[in-house]
Protein backbone atom coordinates (compact mmCIF):
# COMPACT_ATOMS: atom_id res chain seq x y z
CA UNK A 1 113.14 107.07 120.37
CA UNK A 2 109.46 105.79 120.01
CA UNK A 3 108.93 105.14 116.15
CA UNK A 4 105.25 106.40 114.58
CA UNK A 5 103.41 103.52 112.82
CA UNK A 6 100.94 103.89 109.84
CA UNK A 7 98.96 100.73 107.89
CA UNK A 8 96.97 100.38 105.12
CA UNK A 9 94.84 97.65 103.51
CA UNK A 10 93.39 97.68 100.10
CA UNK A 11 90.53 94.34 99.23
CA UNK A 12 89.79 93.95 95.81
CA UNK A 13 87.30 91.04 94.11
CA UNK A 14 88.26 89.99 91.26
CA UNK A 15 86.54 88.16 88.55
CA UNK A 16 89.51 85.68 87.87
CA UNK A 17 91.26 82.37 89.61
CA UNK A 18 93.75 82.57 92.07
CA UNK A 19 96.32 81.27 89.66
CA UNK A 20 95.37 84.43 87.44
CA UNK A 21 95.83 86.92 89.92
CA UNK A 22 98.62 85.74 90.62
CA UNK A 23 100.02 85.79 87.68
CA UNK A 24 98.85 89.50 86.27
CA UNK A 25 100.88 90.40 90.55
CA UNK A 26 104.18 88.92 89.29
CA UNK A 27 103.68 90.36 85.48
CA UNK A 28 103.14 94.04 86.89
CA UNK A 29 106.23 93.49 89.45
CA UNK A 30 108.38 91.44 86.30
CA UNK A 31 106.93 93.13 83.48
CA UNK A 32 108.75 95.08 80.97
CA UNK A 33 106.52 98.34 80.73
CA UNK A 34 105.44 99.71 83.74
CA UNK A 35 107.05 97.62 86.08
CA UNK A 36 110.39 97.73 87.77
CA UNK A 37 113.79 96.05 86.84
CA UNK A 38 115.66 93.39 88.76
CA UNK A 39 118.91 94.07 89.77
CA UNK A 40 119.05 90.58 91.48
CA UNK A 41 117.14 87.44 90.93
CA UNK A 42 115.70 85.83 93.62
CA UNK A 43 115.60 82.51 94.73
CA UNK A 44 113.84 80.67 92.83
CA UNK A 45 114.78 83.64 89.95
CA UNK A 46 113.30 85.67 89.16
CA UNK A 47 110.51 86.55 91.72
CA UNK A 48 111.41 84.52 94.54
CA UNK A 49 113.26 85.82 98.13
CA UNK A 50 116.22 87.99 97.86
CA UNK A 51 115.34 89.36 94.69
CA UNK A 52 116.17 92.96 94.22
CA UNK A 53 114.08 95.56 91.96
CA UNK A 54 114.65 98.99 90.97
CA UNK A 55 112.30 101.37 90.79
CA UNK A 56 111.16 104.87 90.87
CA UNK A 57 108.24 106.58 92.78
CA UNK A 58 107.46 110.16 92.46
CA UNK A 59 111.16 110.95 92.38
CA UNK A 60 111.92 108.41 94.99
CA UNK A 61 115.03 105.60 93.25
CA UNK A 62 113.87 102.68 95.30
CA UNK A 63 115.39 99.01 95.92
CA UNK A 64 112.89 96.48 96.84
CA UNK A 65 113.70 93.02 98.22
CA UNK A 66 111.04 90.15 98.01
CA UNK A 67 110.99 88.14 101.67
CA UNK A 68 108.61 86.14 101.00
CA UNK A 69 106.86 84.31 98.17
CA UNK A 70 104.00 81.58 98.14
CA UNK A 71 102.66 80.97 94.80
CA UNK A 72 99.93 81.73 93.87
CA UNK A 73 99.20 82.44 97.19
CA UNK A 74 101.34 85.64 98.64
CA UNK A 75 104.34 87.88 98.21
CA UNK A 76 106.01 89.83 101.04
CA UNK A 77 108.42 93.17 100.19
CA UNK A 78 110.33 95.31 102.10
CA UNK A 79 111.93 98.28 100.39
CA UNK A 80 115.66 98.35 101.52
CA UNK A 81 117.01 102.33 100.11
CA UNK A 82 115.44 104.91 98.76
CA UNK A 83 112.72 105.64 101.01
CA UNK A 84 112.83 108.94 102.95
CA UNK A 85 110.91 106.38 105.86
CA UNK A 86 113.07 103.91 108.20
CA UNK A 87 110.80 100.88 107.23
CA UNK A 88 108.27 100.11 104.84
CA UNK A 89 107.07 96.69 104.26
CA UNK A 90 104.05 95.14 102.21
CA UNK A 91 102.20 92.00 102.16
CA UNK A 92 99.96 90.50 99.24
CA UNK A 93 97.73 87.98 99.34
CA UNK A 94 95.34 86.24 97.28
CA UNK A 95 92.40 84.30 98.32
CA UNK A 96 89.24 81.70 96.69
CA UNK A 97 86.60 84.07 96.95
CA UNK A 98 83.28 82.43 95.37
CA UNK A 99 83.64 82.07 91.75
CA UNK A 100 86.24 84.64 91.66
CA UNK A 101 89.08 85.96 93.97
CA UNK A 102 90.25 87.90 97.05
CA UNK A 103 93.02 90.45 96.32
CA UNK A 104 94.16 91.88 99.73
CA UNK A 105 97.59 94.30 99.67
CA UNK A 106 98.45 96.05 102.90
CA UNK A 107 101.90 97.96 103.88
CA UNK A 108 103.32 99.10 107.08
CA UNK A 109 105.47 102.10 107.30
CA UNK A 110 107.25 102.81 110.40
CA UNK A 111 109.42 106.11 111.01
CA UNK A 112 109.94 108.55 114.22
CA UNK A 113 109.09 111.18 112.28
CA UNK A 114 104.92 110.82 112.31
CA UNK A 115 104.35 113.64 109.25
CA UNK A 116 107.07 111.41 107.59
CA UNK A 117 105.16 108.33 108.24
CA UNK A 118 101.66 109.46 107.09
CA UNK A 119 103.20 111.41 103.73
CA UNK A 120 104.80 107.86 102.88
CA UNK A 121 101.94 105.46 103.58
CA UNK A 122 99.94 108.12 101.99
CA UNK A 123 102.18 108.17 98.98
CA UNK A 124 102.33 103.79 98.95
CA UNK A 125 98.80 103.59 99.32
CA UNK A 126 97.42 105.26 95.94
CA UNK A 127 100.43 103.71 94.29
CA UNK A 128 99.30 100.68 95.37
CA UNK A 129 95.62 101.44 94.39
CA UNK A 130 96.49 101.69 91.06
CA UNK A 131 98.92 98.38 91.01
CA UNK A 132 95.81 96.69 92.32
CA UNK A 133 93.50 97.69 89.70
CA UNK A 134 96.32 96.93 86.94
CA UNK A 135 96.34 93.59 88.18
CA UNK A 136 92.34 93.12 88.55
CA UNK A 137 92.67 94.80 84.67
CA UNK A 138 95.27 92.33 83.45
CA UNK A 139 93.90 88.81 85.55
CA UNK A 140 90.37 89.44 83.83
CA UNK A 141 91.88 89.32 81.10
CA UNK A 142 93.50 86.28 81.14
């Protein structure tokens, strides 16, 4: 059965360090008020590979699993239930950009269904649009 592919890819400057970014990224995905729960640590706990987090999206109960993560320079997701898609996986990165930094946070979604595809990397990508402007919010700030 060939399988429908949509990406997206959001850049953001930010006026803040690497090491800030990065840390307002894994506040918003650890933090306790917007921001899902874990229902596993990972590996090195809590943000590391294999960790699990809960959380909803517009009526969607989703479990994420972390893959991959580089601090402070990237963190690769994949969400493993929940998602009316067959595969969605995201990649951010973070980048020296001048005096300030790169934010760069693209997802794949992958389904046979095409109108299921696009309504779900529709749906990711303004969710994502506001995480990354959270994070540009809350690294400024730092």
């Amino acid at each position: 059965m060939e399988r429908h592919q949509e990406h997206y890819r959001i850049d953001r400057e930010i006026d803040a360090s690497p090491e800030a970014v990065f840390a307002a990224l894994l506040a918003l995905v650890g933090g306790p008020e917007d921001a899902p729960s874990y229902a596993r640590l990972g590996d090195p706990p809590p943000h590391g590979p294999g960790a699990l987090l809960v959380f909803n999206l517009q009526g969607h109960e989703l479990l994420e699993e972390c893959v991959e993560l580089v601090v402070p320079q990237k963190r690769r997701y994949r969400i493993v239930s929940g998602a009316p898609i067959d595969r969605y996986e995201a990649l951010t990165e973070v980048t020296p950009n001048g005096h300030g930094t790169l934010l760069t946070w693209q997802g794949w979604t992958e389904d046979p269904d095409p109108e299921a595809a696009i309504a779900w990397n529709q749906l990711a990508r303004e969710s994502i649009g506001r995480a990354v402007e959270m994070v540009a919010t809350r690294a400024e700030e730092l």
